[in-house]
Structures are given as C-alpha cells and as structure tokens.
Protein backbone atom coordinates (compact mmCIF):
# COMPACT_ATOMS: atom_id res chain seq x y z
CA UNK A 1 -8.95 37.65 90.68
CA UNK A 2 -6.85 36.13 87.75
CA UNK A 3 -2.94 36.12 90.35
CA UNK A 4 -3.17 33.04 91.85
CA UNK A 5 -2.78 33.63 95.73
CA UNK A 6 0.78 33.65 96.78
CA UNK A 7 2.31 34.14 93.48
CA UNK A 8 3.54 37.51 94.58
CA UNK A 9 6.52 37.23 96.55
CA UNK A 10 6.20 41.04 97.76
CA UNK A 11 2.92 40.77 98.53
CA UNK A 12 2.08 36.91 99.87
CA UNK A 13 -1.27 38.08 100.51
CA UNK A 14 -2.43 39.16 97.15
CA UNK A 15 -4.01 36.55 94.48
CA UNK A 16 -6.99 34.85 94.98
CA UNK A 17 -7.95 30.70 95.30
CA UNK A 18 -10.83 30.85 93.01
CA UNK A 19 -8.74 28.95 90.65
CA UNK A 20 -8.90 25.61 93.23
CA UNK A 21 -12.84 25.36 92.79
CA UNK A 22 -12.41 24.40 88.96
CA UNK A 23 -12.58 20.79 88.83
CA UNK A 24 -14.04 20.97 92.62
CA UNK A 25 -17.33 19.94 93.99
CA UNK A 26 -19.92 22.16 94.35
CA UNK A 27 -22.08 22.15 97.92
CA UNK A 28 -24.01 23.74 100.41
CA UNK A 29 -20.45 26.18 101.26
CA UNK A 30 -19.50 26.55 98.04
CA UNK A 31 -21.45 29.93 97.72
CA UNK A 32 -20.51 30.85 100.97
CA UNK A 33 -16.22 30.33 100.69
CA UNK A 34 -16.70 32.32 97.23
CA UNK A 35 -18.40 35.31 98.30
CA UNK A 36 -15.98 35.41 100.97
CA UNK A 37 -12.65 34.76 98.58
CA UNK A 38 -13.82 37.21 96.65
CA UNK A 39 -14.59 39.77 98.92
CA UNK A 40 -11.15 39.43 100.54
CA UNK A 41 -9.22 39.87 97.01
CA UNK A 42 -11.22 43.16 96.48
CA UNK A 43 -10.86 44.33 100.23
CA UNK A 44 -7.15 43.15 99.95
CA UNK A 45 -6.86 45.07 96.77
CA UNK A 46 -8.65 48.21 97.87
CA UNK A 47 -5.56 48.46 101.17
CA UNK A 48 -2.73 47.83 98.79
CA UNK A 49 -4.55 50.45 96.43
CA UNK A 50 -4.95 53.40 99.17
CA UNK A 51 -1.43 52.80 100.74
CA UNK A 52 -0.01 53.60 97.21
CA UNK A 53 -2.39 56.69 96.15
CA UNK A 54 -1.51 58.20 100.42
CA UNK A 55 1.85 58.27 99.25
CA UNK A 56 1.97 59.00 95.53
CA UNK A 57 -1.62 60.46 94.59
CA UNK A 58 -0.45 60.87 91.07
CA UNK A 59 -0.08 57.33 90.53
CA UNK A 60 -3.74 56.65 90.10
CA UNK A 61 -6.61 58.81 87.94
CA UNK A 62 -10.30 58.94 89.95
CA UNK A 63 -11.29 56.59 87.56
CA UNK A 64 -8.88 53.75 88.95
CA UNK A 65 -9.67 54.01 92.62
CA UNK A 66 -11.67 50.97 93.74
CA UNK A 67 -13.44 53.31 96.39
CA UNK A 68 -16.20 50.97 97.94
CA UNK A 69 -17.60 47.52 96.52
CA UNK A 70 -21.35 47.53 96.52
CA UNK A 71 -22.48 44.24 96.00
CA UNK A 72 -21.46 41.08 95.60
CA UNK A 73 -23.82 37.98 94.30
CA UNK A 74 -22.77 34.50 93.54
CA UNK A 75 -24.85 31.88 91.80
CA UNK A 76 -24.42 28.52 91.14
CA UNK A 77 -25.85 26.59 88.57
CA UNK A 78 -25.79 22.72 88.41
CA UNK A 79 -21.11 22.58 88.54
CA UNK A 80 -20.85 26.21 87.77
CA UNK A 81 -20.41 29.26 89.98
CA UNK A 82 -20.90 32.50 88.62
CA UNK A 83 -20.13 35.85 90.51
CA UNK A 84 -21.27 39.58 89.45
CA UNK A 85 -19.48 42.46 91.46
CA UNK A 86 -20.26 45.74 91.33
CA UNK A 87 -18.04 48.84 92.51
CA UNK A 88 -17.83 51.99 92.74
CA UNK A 89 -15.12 54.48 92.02
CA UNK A 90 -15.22 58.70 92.22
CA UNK A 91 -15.71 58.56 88.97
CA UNK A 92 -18.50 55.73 88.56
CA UNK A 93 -19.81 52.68 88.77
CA UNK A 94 -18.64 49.07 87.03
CA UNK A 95 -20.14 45.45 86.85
CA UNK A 96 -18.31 42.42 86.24
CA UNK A 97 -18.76 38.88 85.79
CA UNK A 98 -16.70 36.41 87.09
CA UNK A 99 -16.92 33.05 85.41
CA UNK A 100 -15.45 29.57 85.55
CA UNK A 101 -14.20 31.00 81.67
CA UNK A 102 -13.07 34.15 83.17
CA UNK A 103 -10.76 32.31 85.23
C-alpha cells in the first residue's frame, strides 16, 4: 500500500494510487475507487506472492502467506477515508488500518 504504483520497474503493476486521494475531493465514488484500489494491491500482491512460494517454498514461513483477504471496509469521515482489512494467513488472522497518516 505504501510503493507508489509503477515505481517498480520489474513489476509495473505493483504499488498502489492511494497516495493521489490526499489532497483530493471526497464524493459519492470515493468509497467505491478505494475499496477497489485496495483490493487490487492485495489481490496483486497475493499472485506475485504464490508465483514465488510455487517455485521456492522456502522463501516464505506460513505466517507470511497472504492466503485469502476477508474483508475489506472503507469509511469516510467529513475529508478523510479510512480503510480496515483483514486477512488471513495458515497461520492466522491480522487487521490493519489504513489511514490518510498511514500513507
């Protein structure tokens, strides 16, 4: 969430835009184009992730796998957007926040 989209030259794909709603006005698709965004990156991340643990397993403990993501709520308050994911791994479960201070 924190490469800006593009940035990697090996992978042009990886990165998010999050970064271009700071500053930006918030409407009725702002919700909408976030939980998207977001839910590419992680989707995005989870591909690169499994290509690399098929072909070098030891790479990665259980703990490190991003095997599903469960849910994924954004809220916006007055100019702010604020976005709690939570995923799953073999090994667990995690929540984060995502915040305009995060980023």
């Amino acid at each position: 969430m924190l490469s800006r989209y593009g940035a990697n030259r090996f992978h042009p794909t990886f990165g998010s835009t999050l970064q271009s709603y700071i500053g930006g006005l918030v409407d009725a698709n702002t919700k909408t184009n976030v939980y998207n965004e977001v839910l590419r990156v992680l989707t995005n991340y989870q591909m690169q992730q499994d290509q690399l643990f098929q072909a070098n397993p030891s790479v990665f403990s259980l703990s490190e796998l991003l095997q599903s993501v469960d849910t994924i709520n954004v809220h916006v308050t007055y100019d702010a957007v604020f976005v709690t994911v939570q995923v799953s791994n073999p090994a667990g479960s995690a929540s984060v926040t995502i915040s305009p201070s995060s980023l």
